[in-house]
C-alpha atoms as a PDB file:
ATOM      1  CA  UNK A   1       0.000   0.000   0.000  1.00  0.00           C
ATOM      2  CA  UNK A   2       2.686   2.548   0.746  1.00  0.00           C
ATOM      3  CA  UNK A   3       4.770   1.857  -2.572  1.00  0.00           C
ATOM      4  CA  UNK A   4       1.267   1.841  -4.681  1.00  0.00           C
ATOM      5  CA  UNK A   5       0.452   4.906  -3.028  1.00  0.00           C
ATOM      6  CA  UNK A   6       3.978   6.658  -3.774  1.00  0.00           C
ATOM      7  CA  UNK A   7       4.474   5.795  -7.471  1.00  0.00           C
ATOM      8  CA  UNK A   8       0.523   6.682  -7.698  1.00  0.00           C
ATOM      9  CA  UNK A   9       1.505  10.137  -6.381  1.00  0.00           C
ATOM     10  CA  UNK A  10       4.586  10.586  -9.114  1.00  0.00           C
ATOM     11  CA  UNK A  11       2.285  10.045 -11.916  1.00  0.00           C
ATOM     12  CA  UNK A  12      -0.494  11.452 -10.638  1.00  0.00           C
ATOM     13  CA  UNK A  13       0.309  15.027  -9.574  1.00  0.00           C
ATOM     14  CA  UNK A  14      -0.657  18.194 -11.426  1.00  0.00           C
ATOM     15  CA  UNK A  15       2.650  19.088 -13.283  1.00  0.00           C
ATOM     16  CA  UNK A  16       3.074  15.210 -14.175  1.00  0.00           C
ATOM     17  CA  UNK A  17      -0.432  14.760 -15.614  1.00  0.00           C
ATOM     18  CA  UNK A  18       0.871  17.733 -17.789  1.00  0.00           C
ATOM     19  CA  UNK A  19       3.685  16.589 -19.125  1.00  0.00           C
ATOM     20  CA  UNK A  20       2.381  12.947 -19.756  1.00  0.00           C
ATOM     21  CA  UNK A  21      -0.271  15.023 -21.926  1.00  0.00           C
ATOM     22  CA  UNK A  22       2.357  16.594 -24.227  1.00  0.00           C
ATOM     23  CA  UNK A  23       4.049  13.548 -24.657  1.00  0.00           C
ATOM     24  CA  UNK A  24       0.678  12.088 -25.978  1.00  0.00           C
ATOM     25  CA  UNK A  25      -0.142  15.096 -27.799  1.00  0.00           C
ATOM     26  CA  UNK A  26       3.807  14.532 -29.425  1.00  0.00           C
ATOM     27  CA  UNK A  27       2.918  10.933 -30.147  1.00  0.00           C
ATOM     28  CA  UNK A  28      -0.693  11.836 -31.386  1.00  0.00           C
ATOM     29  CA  UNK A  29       0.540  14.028 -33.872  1.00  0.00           C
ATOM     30  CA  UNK A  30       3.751  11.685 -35.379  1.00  0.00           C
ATOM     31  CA  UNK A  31       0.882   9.321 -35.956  1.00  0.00           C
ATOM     32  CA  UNK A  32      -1.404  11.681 -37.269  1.00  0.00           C
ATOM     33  CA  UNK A  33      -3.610  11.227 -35.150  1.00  0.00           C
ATOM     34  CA  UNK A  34      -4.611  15.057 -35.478  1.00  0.00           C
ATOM     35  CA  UNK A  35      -7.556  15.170 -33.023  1.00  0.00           C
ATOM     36  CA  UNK A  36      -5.866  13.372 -29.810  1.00  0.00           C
ATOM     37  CA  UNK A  37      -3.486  15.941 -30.791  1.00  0.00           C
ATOM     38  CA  UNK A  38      -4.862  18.758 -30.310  1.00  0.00           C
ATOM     39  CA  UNK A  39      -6.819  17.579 -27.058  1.00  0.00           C
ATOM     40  CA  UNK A  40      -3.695  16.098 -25.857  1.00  0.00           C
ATOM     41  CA  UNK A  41      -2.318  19.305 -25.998  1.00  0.00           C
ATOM     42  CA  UNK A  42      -5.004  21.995 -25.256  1.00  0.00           C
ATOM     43  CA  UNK A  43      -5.314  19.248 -22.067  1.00  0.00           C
ATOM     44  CA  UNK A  44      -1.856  20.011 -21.120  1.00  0.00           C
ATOM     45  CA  UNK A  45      -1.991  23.780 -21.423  1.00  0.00           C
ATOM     46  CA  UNK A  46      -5.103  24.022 -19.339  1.00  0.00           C
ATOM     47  CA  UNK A  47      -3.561  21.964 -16.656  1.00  0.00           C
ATOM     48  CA  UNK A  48      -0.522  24.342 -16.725  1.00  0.00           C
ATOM     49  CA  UNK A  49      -2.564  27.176 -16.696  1.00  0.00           C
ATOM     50  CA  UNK A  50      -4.867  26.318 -13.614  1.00  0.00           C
ATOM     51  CA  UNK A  51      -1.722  25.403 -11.917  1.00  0.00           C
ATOM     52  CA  UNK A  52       0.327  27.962 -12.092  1.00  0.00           C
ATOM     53  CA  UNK A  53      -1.440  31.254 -13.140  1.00  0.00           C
ATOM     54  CA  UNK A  54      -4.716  30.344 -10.835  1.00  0.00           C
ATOM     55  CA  UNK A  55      -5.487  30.636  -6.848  1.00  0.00           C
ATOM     56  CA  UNK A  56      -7.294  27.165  -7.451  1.00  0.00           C
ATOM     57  CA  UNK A  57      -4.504  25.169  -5.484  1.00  0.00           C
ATOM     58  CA  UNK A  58      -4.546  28.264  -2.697  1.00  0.00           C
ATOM     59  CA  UNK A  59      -8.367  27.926  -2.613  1.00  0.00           C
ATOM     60  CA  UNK A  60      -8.244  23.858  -1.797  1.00  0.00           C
ATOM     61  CA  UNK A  61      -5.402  24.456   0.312  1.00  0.00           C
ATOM     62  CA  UNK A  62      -7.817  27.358   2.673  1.00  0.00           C
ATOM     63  CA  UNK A  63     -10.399  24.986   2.525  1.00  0.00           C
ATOM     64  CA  UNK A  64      -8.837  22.029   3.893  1.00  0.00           C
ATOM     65  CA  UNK A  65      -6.974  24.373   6.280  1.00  0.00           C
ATOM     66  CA  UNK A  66     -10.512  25.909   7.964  1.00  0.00           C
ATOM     67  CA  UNK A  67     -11.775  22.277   8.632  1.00  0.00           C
ATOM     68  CA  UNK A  68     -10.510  22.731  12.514  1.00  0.00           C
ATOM     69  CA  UNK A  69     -10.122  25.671  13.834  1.00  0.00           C
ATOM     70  CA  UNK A  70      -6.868  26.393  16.378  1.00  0.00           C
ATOM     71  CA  UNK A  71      -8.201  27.167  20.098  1.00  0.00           C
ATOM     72  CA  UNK A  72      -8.166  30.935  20.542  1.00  0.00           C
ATOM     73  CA  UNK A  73      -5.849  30.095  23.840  1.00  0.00           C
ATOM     74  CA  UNK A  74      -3.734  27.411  24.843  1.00  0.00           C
ATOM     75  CA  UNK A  75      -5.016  24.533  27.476  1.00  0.00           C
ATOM     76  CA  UNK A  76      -4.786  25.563  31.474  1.00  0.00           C
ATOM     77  CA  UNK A  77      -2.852  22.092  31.516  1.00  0.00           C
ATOM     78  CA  UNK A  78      -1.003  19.799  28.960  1.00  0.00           C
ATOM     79  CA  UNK A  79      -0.427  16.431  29.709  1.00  0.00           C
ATOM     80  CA  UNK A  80       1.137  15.297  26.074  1.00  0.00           C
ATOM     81  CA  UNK A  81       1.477  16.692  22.467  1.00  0.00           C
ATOM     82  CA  UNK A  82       1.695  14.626  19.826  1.00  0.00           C
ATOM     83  CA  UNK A  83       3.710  15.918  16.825  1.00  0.00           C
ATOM     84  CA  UNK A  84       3.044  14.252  13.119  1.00  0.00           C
ATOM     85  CA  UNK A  85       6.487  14.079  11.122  1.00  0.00           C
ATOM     86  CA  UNK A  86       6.980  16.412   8.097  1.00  0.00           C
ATOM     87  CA  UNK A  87       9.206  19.260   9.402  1.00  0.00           C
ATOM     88  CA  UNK A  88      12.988  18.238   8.452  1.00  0.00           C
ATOM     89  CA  UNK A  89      14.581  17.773   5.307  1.00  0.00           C
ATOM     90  CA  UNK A  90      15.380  14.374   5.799  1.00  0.00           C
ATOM     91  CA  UNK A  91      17.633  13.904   3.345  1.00  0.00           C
ATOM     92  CA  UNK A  92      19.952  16.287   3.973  1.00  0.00           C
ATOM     93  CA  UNK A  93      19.585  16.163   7.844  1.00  0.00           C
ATOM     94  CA  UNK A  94      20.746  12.185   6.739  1.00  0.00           C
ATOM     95  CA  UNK A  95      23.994  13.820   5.179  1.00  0.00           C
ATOM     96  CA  UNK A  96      25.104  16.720   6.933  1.00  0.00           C
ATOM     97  CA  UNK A  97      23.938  15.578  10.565  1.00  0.00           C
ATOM     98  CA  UNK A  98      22.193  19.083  11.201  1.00  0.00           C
ATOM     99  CA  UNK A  99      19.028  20.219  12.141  1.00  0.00           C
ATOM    100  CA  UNK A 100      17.331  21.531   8.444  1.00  0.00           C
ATOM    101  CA  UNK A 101      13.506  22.506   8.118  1.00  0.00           C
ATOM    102  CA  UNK A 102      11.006  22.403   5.385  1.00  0.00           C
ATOM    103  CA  UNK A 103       8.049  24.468   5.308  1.00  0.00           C
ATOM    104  CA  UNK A 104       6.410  22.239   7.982  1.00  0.00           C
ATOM    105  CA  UNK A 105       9.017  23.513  10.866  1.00  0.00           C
ATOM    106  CA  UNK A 106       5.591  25.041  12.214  1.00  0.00           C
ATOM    107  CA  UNK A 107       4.685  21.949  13.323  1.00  0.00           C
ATOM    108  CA  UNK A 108       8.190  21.709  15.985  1.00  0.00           C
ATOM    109  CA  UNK A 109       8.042  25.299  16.813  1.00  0.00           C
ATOM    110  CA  UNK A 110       4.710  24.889  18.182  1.00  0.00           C
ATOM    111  CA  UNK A 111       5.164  22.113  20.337  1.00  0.00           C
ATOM    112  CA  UNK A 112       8.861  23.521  21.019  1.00  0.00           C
ATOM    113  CA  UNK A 113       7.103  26.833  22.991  1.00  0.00           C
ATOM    114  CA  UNK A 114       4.227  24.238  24.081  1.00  0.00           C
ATOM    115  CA  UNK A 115       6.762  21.936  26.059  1.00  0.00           C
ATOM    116  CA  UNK A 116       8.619  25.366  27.258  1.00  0.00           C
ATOM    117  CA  UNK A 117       5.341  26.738  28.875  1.00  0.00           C
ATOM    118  CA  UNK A 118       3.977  23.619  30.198  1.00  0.00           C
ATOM    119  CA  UNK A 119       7.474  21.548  31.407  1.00  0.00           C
ATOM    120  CA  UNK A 120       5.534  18.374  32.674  1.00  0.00           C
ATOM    121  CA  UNK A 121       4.141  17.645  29.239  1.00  0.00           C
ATOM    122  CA  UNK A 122       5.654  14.788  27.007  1.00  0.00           C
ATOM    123  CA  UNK A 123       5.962  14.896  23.479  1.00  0.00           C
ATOM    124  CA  UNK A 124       5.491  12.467  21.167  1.00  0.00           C
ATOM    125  CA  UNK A 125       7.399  13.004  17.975  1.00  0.00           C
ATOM    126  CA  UNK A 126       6.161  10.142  14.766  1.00  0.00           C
ATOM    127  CA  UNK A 127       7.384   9.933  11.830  1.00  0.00           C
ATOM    128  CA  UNK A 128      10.077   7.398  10.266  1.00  0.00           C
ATOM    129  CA  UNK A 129      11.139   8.095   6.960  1.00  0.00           C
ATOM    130  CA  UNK A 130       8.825   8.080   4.193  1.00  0.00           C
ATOM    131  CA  UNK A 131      10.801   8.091   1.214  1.00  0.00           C
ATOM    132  CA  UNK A 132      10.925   4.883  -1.414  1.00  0.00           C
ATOM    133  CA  UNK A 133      14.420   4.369  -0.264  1.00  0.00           C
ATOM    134  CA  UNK A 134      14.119   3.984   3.181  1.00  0.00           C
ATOM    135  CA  UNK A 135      17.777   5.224   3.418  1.00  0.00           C
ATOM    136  CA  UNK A 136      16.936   8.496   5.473  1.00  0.00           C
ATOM    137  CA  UNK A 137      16.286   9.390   9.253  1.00  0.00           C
ATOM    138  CA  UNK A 138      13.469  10.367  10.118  1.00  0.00           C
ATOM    139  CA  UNK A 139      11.181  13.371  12.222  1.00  0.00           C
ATOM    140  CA  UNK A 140      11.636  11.469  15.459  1.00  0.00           C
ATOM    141  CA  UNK A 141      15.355  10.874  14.967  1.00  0.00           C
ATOM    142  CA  UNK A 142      16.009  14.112  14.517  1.00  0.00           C
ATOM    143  CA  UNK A 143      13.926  15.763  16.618  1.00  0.00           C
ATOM    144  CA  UNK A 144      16.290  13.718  19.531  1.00  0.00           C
ATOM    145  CA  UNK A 145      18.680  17.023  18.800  1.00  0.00           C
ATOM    146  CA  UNK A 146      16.293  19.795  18.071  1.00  0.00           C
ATOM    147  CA  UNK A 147      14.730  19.967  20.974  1.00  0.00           C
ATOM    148  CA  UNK A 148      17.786  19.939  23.656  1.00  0.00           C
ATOM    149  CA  UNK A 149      19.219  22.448  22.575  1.00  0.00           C
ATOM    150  CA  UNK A 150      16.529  24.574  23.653  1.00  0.00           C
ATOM    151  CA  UNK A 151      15.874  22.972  27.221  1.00  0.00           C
ATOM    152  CA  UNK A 152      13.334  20.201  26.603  1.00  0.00           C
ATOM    153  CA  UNK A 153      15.194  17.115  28.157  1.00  0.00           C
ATOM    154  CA  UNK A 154      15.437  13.929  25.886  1.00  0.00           C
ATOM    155  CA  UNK A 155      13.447  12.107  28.530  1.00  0.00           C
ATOM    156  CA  UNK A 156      10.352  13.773  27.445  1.00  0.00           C
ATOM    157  CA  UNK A 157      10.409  12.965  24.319  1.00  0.00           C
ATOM    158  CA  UNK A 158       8.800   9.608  22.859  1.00  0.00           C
ATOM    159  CA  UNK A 159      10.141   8.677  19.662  1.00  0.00           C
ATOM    160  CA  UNK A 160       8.367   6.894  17.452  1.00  0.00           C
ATOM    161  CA  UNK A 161      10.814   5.910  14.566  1.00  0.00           C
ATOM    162  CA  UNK A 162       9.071   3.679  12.565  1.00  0.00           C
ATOM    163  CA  UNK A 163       5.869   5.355  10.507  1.00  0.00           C
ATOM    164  CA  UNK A 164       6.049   6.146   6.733  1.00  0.00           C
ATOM    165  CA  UNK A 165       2.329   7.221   6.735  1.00  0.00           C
ATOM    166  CA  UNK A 166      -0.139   8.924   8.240  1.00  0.00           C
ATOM    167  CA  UNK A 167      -2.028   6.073   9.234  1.00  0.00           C
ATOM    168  CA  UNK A 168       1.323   4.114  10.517  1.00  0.00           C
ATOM    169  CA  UNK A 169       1.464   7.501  12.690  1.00  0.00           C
ATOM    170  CA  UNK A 170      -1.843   6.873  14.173  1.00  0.00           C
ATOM    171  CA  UNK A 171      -1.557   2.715  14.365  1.00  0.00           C
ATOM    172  CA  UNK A 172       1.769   3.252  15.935  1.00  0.00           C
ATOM    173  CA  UNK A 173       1.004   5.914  18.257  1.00  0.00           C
ATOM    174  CA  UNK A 174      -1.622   4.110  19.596  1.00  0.00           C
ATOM    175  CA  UNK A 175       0.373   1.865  21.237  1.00  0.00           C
ATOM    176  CA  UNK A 176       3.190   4.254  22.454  1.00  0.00           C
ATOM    177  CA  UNK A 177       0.560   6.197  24.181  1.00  0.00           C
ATOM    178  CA  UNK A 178      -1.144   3.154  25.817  1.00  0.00           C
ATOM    179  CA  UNK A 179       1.996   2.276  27.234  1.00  0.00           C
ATOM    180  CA  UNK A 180       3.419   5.407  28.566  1.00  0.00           C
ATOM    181  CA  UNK A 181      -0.549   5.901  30.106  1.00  0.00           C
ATOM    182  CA  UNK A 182      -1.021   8.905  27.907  1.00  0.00           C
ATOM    183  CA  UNK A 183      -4.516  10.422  26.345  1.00  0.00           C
ATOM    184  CA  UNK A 184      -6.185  13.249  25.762  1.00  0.00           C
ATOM    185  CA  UNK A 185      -3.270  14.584  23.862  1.00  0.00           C
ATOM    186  CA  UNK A 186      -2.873  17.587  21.463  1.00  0.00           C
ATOM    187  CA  UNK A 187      -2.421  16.151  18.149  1.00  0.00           C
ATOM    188  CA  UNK A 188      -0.269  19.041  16.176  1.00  0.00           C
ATOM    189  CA  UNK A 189       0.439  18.992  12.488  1.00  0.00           C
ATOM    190  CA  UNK A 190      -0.392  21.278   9.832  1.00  0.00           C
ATOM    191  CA  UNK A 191      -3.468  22.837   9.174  1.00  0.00           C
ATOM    192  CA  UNK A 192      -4.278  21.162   5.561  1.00  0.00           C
ATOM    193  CA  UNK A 193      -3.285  17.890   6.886  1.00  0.00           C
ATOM    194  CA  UNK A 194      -5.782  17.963  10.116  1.00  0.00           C
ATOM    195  CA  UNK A 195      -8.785  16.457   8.163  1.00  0.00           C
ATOM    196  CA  UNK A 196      -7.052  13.229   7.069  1.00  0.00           C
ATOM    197  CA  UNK A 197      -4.729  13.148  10.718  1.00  0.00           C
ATOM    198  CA  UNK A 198      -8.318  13.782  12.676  1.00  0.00           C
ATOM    199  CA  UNK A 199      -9.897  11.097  10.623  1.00  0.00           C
ATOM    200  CA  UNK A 200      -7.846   8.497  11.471  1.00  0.00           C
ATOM    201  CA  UNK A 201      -7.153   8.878  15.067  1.00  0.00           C
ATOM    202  CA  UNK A 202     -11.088   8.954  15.216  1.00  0.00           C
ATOM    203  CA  UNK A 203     -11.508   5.933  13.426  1.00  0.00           C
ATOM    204  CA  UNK A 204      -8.824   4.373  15.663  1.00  0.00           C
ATOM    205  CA  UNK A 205     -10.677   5.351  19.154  1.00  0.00           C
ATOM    206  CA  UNK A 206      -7.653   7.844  19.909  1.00  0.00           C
ATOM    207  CA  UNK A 207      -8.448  10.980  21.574  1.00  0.00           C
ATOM    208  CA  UNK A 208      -7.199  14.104  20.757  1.00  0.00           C
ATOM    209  CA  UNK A 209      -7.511  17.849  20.524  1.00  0.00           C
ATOM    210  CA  UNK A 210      -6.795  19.110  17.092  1.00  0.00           C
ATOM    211  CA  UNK A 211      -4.016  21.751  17.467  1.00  0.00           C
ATOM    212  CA  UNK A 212      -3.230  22.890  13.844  1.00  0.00           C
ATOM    213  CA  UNK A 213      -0.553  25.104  12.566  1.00  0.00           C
ATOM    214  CA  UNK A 214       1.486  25.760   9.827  1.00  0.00           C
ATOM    215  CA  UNK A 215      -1.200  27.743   7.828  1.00  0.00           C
ATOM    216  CA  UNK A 216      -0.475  27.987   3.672  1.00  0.00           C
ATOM    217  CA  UNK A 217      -3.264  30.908   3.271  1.00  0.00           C
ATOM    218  CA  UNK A 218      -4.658  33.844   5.066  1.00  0.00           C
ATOM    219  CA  UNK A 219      -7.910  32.436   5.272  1.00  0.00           C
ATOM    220  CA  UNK A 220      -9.309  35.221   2.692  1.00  0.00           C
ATOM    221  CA  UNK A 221      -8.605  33.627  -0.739  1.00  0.00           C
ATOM    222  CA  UNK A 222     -11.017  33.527  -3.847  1.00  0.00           C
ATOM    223  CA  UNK A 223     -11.012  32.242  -7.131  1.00  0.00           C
ATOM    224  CA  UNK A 224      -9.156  34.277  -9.679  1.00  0.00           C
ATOM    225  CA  UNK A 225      -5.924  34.547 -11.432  1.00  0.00           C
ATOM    226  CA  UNK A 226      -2.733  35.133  -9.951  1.00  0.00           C
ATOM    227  CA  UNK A 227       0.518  35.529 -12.388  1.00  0.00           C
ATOM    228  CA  UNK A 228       2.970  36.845  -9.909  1.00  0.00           C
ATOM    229  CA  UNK A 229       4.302  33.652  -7.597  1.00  0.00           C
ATOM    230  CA  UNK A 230       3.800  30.359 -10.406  1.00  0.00           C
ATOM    231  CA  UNK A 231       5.937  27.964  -8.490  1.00  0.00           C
ATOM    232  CA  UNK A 232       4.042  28.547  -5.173  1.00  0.00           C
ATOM    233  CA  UNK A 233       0.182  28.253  -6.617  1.00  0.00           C
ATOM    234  CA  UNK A 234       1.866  25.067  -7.975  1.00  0.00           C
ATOM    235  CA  UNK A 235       3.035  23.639  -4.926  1.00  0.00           C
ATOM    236  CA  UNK A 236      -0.002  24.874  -3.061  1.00  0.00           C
ATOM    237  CA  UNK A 237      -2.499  22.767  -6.093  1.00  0.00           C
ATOM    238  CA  UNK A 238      -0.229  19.675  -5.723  1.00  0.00           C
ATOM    239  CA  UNK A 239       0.398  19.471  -2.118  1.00  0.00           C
ATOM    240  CA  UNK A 240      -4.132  20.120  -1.576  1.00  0.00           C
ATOM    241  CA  UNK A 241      -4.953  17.669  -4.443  1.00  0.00           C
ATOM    242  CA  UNK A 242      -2.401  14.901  -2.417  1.00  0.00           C
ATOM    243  CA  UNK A 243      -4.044  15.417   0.606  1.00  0.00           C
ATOM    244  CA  UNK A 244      -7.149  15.076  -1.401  1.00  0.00           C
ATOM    245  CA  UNK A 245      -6.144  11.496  -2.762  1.00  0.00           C
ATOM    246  CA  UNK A 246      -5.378  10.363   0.718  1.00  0.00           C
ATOM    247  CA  UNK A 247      -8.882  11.632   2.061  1.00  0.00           C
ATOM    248  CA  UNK A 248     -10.734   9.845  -0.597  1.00  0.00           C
ATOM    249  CA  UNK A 249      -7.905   6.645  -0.491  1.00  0.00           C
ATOM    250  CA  UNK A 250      -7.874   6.578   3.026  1.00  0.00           C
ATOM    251  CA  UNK A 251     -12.244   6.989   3.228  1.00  0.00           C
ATOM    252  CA  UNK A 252     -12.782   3.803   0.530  1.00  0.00           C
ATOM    253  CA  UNK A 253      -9.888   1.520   2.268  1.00  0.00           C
ATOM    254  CA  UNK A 254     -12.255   2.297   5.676  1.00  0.00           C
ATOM    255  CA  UNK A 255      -8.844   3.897   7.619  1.00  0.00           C
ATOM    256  CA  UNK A 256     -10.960   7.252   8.576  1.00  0.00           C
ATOM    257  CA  UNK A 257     -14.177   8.302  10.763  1.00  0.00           C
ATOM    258  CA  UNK A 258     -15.690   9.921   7.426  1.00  0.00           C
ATOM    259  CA  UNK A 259     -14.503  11.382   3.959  1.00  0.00           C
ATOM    260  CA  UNK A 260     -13.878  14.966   5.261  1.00  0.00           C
ATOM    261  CA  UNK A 261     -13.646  15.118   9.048  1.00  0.00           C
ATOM    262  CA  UNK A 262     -14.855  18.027  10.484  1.00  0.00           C
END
């Protein structure tokens, strides 16, 4: 399921789905095949266009991000916090034996001033590494330096090293909670990926308080064209429509509470 799931993802993104269209469009048209052609390649350029020149991707990414609201004020106590990998580059953390961030670094500095302001909570860090390979560390391996060095002791932290998916973060986590006695935890990852992260943990009789962060939009976006930052609309459309496959993927294999938890 994991390795179907990958090589679905590399052929079925936005910007992939383009290209294969232009190579069909290329084909089409050394065979003469004038109309697949032409479709082949008007297919292609609307892709592109949506992608990059459109708010679409920002629009699915707000949407997905206002499914759970953050609490207007942090808990009077915090037993636990349970952090969802996706913060580090792994792959160059793996090489250079640093501490590097992606755009998900939210996600650590969150439960980073969380575990500063309440210093009996434990954290529970999961996430293994989720590339093809397997060659990488992971979120909880390298979270074992990040958060020393700014006073959190290592024996608060709970690493779970092994999960490559969202739903190995929840099956897993399961059981390090029930045997470190643990519940009623915060469950902190970013905002678009609450729906899917709430959805499981439901279906898996795990409770926990949704605690997003890591917001992509400003919570005021409509539909219109945008021309002045392609590359970001494009990450924004691929990285909604993937958390859109695992919704739906995640719904019909019966891994979450509902389609689009709420």
């Amino acid at each position: 399921m994991f390795l179907i799931s990958k090589l679905v993802w590399i052929f079925a993104q936005p910007l992939s789905l383009a290209f294969f269209l232009v190579f069909l469009a290329l084909l089409a048209g050394l065979l003469r095949w004038r109309t697949l052609s032409i479709l082949g390649a008007a297919g292609s350029a609307l892709i592109l266009f949506v992608t990059l020149y459109t708010t679409a991707g920002n629009l699915l990414m707000q949407g997905l991000e206002q499914r759970f609201a953050k609490p207007a004020a942090d808990p009077d106590s915090l037993q636990c916090m349970i952090v969802l990998g996706g913060g580090f580059e792994n792959e160059v953390n793996t090489a250079r034996h640093g501490i590097e961030f992606n755009g998900g670094a939210d996600r650590f500095i969150e439960a980073l001033r969380l575990a500063q302001k309440f210093p009996q909570s434990r954290i529970l860090v999961s996430g293994g590494d989720g590339s093809i390979s397997g060659i990488y560390e992971g979120d909880a391996a390298a979270s074992e330096r990040f958060f020393p060095l700014f006073g959190v002791g290592r024996d608060r932290l709970i690493e779970e090293r092994q999960s490559r998916t969202t739903f190995e973060n929840a099956v897993n986590t399961k059981e390090f909670l029930a045997s470190q006695g643990l519940s009623n935890c915060l469950l902190i990852t970013s905002g678009f990926h609450m729906p899917r992260s709430v959805g499981i943990f439901r279906k898996l009789g795990i409770d926990i308080v949704p605690w997003p962060t890591d917001y992509r939009t400003d919570g005021q976006v409509r539909l219109g064209l945008d021309f002045t930052q392609p590359s970001l609309n494009a990450q924004n459309l691929a990285t909604a429509i993937r958390e859109w496959y695992g919704l739906v993927g995640y719904y019909l294999a019966g891994r979450t509470s509902e389609l689009y938890p709420s």
